[in-house]
C-alpha atoms as a PDB file:
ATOM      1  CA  UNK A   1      20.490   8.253  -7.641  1.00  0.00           C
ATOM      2  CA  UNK A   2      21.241  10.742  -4.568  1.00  0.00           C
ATOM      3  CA  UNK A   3      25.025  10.933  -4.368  1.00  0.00           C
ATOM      4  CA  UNK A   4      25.177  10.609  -0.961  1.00  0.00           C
ATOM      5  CA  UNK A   5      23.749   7.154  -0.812  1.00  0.00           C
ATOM      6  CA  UNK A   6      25.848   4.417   0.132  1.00  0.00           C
ATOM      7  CA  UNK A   7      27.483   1.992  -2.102  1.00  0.00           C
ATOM      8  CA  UNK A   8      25.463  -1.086  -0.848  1.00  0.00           C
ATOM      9  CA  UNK A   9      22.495  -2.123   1.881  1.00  0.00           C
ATOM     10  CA  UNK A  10      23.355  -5.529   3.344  1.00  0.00           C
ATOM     11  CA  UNK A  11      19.404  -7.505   3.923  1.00  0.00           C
ATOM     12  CA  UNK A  12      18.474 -10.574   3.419  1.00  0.00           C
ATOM     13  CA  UNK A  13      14.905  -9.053   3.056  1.00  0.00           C
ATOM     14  CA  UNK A  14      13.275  -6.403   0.732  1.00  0.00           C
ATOM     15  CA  UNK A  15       9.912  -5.058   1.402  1.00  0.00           C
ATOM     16  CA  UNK A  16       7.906  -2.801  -1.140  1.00  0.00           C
ATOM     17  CA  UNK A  17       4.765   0.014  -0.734  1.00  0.00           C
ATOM     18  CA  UNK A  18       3.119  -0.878  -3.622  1.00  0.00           C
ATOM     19  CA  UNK A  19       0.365   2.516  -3.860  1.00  0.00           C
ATOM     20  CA  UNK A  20       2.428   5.085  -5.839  1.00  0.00           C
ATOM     21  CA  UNK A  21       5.833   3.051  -5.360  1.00  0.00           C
ATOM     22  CA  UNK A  22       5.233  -0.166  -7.650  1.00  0.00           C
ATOM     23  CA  UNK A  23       2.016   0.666  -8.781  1.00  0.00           C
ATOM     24  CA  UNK A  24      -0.623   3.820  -8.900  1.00  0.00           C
ATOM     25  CA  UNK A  25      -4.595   3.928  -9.576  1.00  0.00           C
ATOM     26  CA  UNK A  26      -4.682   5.937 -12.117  1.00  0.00           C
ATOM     27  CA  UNK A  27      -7.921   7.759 -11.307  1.00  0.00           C
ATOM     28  CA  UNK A  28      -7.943   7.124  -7.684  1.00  0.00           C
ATOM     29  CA  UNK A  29      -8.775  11.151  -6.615  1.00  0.00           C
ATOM     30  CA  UNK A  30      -7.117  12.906  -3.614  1.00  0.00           C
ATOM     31  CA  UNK A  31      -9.378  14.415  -1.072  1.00  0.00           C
ATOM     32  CA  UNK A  32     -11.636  16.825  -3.750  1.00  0.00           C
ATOM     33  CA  UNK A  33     -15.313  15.936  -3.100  1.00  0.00           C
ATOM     34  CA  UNK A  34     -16.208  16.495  -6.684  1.00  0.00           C
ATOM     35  CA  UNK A  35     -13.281  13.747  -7.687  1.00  0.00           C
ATOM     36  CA  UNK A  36     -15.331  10.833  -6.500  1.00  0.00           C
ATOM     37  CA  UNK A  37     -18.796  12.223  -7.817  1.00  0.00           C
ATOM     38  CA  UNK A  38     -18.159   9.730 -11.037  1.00  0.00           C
ATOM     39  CA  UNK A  39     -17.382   6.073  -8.739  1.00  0.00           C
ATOM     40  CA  UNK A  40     -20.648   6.847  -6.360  1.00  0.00           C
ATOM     41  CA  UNK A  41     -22.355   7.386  -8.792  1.00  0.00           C
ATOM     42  CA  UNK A  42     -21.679   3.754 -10.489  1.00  0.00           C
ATOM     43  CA  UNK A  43     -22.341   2.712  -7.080  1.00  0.00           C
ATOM     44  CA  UNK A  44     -25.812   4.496  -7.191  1.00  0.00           C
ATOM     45  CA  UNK A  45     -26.339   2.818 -10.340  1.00  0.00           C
ATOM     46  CA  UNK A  46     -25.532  -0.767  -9.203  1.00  0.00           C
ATOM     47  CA  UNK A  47     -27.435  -0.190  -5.881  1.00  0.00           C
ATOM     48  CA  UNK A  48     -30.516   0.733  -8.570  1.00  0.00           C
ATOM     49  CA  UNK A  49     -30.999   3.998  -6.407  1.00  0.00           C
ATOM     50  CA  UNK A  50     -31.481   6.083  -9.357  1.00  0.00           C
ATOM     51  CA  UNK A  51     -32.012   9.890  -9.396  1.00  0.00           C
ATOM     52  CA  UNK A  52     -33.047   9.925  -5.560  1.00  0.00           C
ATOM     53  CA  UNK A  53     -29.272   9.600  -4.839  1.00  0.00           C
ATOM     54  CA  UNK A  54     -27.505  12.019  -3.105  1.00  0.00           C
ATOM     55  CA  UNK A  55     -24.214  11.963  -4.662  1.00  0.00           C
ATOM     56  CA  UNK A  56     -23.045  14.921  -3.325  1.00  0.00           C
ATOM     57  CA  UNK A  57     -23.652  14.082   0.162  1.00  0.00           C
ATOM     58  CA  UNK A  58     -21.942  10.552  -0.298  1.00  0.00           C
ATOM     59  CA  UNK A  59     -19.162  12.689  -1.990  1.00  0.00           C
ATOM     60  CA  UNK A  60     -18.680  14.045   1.167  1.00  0.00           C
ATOM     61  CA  UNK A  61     -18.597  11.408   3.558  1.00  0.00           C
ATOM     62  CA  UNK A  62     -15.853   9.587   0.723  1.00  0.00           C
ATOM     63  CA  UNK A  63     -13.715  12.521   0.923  1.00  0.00           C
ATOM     64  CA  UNK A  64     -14.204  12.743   5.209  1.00  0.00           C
ATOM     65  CA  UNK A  65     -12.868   8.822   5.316  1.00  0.00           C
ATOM     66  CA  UNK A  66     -10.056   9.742   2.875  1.00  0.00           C
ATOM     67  CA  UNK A  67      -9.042  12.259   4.990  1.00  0.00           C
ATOM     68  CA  UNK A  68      -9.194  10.455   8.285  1.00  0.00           C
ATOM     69  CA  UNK A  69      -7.597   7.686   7.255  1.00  0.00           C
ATOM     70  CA  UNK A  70      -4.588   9.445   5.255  1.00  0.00           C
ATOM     71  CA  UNK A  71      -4.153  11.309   9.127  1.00  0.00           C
ATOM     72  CA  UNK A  72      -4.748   8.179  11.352  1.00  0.00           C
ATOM     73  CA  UNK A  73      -3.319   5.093  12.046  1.00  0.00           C
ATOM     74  CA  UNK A  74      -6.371   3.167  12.930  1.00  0.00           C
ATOM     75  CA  UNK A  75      -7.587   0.991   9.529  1.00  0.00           C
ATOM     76  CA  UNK A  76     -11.564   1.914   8.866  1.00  0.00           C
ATOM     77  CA  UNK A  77     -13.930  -1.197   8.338  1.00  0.00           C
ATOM     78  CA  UNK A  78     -14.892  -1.561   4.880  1.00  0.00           C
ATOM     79  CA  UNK A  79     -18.675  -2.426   5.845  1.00  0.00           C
ATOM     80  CA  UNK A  80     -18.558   0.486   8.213  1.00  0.00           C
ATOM     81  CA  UNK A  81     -17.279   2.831   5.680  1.00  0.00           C
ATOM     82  CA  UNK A  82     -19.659   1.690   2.932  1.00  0.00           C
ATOM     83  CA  UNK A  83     -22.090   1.660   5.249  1.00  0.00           C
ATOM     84  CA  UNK A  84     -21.841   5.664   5.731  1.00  0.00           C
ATOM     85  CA  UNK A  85     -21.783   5.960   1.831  1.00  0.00           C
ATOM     86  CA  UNK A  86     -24.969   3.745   1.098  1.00  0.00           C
ATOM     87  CA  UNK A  87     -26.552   5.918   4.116  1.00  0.00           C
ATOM     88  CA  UNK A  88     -25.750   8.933   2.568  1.00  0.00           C
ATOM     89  CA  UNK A  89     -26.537   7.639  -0.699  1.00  0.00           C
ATOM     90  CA  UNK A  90     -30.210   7.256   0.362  1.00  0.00           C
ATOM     91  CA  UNK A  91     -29.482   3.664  -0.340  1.00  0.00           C
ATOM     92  CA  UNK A  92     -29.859   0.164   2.434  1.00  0.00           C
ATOM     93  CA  UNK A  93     -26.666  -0.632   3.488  1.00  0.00           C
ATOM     94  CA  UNK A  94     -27.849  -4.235   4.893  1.00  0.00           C
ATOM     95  CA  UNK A  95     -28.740  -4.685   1.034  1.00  0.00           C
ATOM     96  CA  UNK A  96     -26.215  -2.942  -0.816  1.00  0.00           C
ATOM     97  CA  UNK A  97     -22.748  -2.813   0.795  1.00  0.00           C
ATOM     98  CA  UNK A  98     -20.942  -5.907  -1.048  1.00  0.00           C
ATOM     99  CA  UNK A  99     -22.235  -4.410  -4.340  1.00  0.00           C
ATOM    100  CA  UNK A 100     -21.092  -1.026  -3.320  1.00  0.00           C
ATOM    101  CA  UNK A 101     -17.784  -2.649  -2.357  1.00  0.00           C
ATOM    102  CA  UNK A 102     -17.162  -4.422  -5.826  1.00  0.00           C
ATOM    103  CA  UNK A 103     -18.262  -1.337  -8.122  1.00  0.00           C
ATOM    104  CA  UNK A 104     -16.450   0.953  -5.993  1.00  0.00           C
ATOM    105  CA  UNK A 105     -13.034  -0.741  -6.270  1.00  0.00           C
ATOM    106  CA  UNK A 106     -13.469  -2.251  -9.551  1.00  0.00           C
ATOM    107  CA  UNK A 107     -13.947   1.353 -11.018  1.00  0.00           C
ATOM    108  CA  UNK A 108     -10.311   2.701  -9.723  1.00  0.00           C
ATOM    109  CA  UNK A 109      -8.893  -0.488 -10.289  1.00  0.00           C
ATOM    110  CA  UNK A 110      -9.325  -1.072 -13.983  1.00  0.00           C
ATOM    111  CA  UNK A 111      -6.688   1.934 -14.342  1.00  0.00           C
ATOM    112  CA  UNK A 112      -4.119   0.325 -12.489  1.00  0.00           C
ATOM    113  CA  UNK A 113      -0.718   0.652 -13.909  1.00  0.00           C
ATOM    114  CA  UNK A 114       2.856  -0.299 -13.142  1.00  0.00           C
ATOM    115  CA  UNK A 115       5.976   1.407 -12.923  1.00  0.00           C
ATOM    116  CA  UNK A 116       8.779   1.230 -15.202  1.00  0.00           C
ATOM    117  CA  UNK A 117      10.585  -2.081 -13.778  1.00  0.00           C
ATOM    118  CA  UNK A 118       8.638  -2.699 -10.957  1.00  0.00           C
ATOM    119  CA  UNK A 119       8.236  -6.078 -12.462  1.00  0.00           C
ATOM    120  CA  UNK A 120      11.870  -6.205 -13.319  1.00  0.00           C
ATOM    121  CA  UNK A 121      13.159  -5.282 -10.326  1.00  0.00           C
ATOM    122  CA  UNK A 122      11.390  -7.657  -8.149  1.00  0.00           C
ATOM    123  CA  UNK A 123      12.128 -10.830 -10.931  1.00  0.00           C
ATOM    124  CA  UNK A 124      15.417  -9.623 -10.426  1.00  0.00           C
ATOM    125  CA  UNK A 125      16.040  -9.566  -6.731  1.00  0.00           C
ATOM    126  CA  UNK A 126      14.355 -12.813  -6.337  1.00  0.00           C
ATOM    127  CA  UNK A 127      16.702 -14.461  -8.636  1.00  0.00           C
ATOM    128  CA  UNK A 128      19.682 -12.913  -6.808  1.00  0.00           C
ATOM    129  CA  UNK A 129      18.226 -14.855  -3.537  1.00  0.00           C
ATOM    130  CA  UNK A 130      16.300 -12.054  -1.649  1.00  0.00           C
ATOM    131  CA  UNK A 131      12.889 -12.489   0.684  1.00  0.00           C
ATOM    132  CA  UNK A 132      10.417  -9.596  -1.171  1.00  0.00           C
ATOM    133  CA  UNK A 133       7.492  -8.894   0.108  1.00  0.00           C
ATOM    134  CA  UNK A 134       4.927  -5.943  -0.163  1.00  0.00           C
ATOM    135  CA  UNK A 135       3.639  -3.969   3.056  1.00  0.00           C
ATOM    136  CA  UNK A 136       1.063  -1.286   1.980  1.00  0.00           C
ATOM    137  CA  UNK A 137      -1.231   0.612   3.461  1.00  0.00           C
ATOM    138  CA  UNK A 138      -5.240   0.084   1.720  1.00  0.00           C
ATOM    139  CA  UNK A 139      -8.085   2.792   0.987  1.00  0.00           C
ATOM    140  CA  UNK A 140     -11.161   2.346   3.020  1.00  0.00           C
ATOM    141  CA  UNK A 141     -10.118  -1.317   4.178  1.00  0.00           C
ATOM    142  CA  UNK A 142     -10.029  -2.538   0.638  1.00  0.00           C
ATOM    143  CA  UNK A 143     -10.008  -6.450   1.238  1.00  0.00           C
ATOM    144  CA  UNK A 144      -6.898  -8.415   0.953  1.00  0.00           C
ATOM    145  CA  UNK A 145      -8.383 -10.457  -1.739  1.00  0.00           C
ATOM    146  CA  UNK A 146      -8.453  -7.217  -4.169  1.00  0.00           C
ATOM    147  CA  UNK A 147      -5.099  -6.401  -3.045  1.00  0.00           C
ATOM    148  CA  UNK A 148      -3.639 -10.429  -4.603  1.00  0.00           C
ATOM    149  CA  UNK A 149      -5.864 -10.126  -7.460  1.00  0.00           C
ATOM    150  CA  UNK A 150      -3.824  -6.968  -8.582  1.00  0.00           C
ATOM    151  CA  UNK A 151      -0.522  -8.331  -7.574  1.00  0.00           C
ATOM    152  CA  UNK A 152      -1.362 -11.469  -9.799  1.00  0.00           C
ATOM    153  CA  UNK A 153      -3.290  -9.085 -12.430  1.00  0.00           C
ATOM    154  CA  UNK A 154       0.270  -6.809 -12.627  1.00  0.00           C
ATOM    155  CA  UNK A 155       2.793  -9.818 -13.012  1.00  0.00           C
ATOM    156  CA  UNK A 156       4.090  -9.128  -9.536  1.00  0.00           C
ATOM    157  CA  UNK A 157       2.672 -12.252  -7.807  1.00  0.00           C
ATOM    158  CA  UNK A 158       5.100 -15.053  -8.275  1.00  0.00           C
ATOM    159  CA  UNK A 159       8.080 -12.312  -7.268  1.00  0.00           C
ATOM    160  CA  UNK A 160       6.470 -11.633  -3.593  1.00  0.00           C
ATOM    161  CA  UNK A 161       6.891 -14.048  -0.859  1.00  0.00           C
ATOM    162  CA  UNK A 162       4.494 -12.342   1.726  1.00  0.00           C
ATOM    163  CA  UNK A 163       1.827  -9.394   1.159  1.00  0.00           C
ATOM    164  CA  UNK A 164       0.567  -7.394   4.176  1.00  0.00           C
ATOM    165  CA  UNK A 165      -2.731  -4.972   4.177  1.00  0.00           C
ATOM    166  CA  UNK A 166      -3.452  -2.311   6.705  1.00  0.00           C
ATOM    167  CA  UNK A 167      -6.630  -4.076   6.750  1.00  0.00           C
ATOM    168  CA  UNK A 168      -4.780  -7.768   8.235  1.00  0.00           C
ATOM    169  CA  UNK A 169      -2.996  -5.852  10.968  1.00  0.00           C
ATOM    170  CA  UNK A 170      -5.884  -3.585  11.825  1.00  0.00           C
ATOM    171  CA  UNK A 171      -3.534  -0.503  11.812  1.00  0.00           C
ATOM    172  CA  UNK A 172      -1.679   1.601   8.914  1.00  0.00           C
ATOM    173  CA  UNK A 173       1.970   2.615   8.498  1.00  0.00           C
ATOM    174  CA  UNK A 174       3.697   3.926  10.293  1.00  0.00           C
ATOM    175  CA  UNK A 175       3.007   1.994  12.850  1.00  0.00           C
ATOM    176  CA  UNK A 176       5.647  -0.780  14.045  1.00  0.00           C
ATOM    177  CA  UNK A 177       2.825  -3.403  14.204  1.00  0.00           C
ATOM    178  CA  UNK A 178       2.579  -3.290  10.485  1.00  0.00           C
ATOM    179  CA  UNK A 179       6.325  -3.702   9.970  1.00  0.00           C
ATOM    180  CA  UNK A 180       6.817  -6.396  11.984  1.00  0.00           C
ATOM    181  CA  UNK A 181       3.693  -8.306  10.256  1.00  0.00           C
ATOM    182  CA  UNK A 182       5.880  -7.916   7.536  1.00  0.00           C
ATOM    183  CA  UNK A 183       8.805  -9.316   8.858  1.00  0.00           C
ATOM    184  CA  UNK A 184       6.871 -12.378  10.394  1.00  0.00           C
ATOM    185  CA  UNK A 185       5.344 -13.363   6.575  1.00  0.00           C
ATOM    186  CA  UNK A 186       9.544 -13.271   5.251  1.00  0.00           C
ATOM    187  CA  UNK A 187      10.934 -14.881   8.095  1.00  0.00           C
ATOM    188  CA  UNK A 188      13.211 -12.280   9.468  1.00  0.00           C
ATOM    189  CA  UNK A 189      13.475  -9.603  11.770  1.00  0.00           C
ATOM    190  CA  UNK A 190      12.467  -5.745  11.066  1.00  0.00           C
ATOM    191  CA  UNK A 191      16.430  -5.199  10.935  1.00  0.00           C
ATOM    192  CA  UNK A 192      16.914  -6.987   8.395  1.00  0.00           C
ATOM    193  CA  UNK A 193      14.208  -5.776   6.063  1.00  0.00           C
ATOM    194  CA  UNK A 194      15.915  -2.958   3.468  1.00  0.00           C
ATOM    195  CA  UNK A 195      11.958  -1.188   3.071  1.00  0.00           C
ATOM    196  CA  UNK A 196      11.077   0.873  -0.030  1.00  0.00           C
ATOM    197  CA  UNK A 197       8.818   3.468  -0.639  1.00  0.00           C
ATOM    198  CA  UNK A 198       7.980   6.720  -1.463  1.00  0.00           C
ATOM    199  CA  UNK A 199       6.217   8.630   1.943  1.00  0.00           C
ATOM    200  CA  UNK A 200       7.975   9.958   4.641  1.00  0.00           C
ATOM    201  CA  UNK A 201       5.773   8.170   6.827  1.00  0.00           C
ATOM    202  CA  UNK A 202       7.266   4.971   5.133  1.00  0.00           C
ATOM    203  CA  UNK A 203      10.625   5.819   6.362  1.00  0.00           C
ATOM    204  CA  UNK A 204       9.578   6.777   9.468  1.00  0.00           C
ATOM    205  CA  UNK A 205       7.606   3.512  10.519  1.00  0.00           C
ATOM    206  CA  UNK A 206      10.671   1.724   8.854  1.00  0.00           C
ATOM    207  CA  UNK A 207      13.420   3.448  10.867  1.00  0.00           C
ATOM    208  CA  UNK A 208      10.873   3.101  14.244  1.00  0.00           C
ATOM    209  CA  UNK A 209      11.840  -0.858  14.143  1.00  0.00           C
ATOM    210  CA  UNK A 210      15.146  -0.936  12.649  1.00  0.00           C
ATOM    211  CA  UNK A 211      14.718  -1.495   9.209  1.00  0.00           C
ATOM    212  CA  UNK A 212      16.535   0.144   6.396  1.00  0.00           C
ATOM    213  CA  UNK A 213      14.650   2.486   4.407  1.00  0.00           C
ATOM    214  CA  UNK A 214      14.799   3.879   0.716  1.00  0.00           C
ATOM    215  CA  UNK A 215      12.931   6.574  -0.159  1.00  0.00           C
ATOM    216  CA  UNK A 216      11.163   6.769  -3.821  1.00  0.00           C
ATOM    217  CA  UNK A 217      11.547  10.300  -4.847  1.00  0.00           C
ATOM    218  CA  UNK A 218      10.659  10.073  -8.408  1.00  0.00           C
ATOM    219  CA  UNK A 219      10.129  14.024  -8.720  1.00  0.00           C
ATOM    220  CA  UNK A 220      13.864  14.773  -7.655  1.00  0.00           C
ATOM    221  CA  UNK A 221      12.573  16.759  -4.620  1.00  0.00           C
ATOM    222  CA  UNK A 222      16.133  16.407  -2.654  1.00  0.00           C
ATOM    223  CA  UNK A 223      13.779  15.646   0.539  1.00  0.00           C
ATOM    224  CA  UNK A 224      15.566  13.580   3.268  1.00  0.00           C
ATOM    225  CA  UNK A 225      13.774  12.205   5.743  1.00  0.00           C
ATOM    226  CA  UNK A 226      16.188  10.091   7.454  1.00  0.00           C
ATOM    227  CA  UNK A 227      16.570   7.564   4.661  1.00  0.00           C
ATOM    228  CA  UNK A 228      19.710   5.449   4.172  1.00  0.00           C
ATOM    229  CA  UNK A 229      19.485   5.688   0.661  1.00  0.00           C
ATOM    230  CA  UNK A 230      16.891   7.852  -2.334  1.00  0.00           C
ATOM    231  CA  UNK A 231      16.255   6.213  -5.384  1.00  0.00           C
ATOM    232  CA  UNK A 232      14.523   8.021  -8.413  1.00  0.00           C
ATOM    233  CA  UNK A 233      13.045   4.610  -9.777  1.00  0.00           C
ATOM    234  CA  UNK A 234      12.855   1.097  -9.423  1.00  0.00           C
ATOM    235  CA  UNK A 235      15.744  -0.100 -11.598  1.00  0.00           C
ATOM    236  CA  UNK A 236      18.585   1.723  -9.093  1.00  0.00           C
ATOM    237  CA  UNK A 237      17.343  -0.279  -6.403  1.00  0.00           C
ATOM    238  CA  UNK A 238      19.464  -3.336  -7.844  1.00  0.00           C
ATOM    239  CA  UNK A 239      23.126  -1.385  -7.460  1.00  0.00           C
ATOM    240  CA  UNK A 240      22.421  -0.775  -4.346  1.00  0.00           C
ATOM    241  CA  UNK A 241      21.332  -4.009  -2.242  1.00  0.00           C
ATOM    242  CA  UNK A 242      23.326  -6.674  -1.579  1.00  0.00           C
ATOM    243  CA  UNK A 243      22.257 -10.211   0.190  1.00  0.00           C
ATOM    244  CA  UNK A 244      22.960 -10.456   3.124  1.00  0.00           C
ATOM    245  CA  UNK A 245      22.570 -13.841   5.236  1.00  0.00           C
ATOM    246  CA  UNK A 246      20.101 -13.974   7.521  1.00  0.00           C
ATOM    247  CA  UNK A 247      19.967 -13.899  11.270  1.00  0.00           C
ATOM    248  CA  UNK A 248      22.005 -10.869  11.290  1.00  0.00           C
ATOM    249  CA  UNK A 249      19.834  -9.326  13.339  1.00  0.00           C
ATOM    250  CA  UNK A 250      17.073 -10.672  16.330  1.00  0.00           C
ATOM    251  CA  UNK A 251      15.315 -13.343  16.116  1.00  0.00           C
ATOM    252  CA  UNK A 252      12.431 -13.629  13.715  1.00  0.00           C
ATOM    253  CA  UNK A 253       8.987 -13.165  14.898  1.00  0.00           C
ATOM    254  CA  UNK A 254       7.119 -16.556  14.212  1.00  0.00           C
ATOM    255  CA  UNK A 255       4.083 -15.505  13.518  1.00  0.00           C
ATOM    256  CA  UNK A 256       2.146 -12.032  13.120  1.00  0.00           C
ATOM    257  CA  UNK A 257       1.819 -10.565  16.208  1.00  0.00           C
ATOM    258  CA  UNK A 258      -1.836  -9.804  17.797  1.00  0.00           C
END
């Protein structure tokens, strides 16, 4: 734990990234077109397109929507971005696109693993009498239905009280509309929300509404991005977070904003 941090966060909240802070895709590649030659290729497969498939050029247009995504903050349509695969597959995307969906997922998700005491940690905070819920931000507009059955899949389902997808809220973190879609599903404000995860951009969007952020920094880089406190795994989190009662801060949002 980073000396500097403080001895304890007062929330009555706690909100989790789950991509690379709870849990990471094992295989999921970052940005090289030949990395996602293997998944279109099951797609290719399951769309029975067979050697007339253009898996390079559908390698392309994977790593293009990676890209724009990772630098935007506008969440892609999942038929629209399958669409643009199929397409450059050589394959009918009025046809093929839920199929494409499934095997596409499916293939990065069957190498899903936890972190040490991500399950742990969460038990354990919900015991103490903390909200936890899980704000993340989802490749290609992955469905929210994916996103549960993983949570459930991992163990980590009964231990969060509300989930939020860049794909509910239209928009990806940072944003502050994300963030306070969170705080609507715990019942709080942003300001009382102590937010974990392991991007700048997750402390950024965190410290844009008044939340409390904790950077991840598994790797010991020393980086400080504003932060109120580092953690180098999941287990620290518990010294440092006390409950705190809530209605500290302004009033809850009832529902998710629009």
């Amino acid at each position: 734990m980073n000396p500097d941090t403080p001895a304890h966060l007062r929330a009555p909240a706690i909100g989790f990234d789950l991509g690379e802070t709870l849990w990471h895709y094992v295989r999921w590649p970052l940005g090289a077109v030949e990395a996602w030659k293997p998944v279109l290729g099951a797609v290719a497969e399951a769309a029975s397109l067979g050697d007339r498939a253009d898996i390079d050029g559908a390698a392309q247009v994977a790593t293009d929507l990676e890209m724009q995504t990772r630098g935007g903050l506008e969440e892609v349509n999942t038929q629209d971005a399958f669409g643009a695969m199929l397409h450059a597959l050589g394959g009918d995307a009025g046809r093929h696109v839920e199929t494409a969906v499934d095997t596409f997922f499916h293939f990065f998700r069957q190498d899903l693993e936890l972190y040490p005491g991500a399950v742990e940690t969460l038990a354990e905070l919900k015991r103490r009498g903390f909200k936890v819920g899980a704000l993340t931000n989802v490749p290609y507009g992955m469905p929210r239905a994916t996103i549960q059955g993983d949570l459930e899949r991992a163990g980590l389902a009964p231990h969060v009280d509300a989930l939020v997808t860049s794909a509910d809220v239209g928009l990806r973190k940072p944003h502050s509309a994300t963030y306070e879609w969170l705080a609507a599903g715990l019942g709080v404000a942003t300001n009382e929300i102590i937010y974990v995860g392991n991007h700048a951009t997750d402390v950024q969007g965190a410290l844009a509404v008044g939340a409390t952020p904790v950077f991840v920094d598994r790797d010991h880089t020393g980086a400080d991005h504003g932060q109120a406190a580092t953690i180098t795994s999941l287990g620290e989190l518990l010294d440092l977070v006390e409950l705190a009662p809530q209605g500290a801060g302004s009033d809850p949002l009832a529902t998710p904003p629009r």
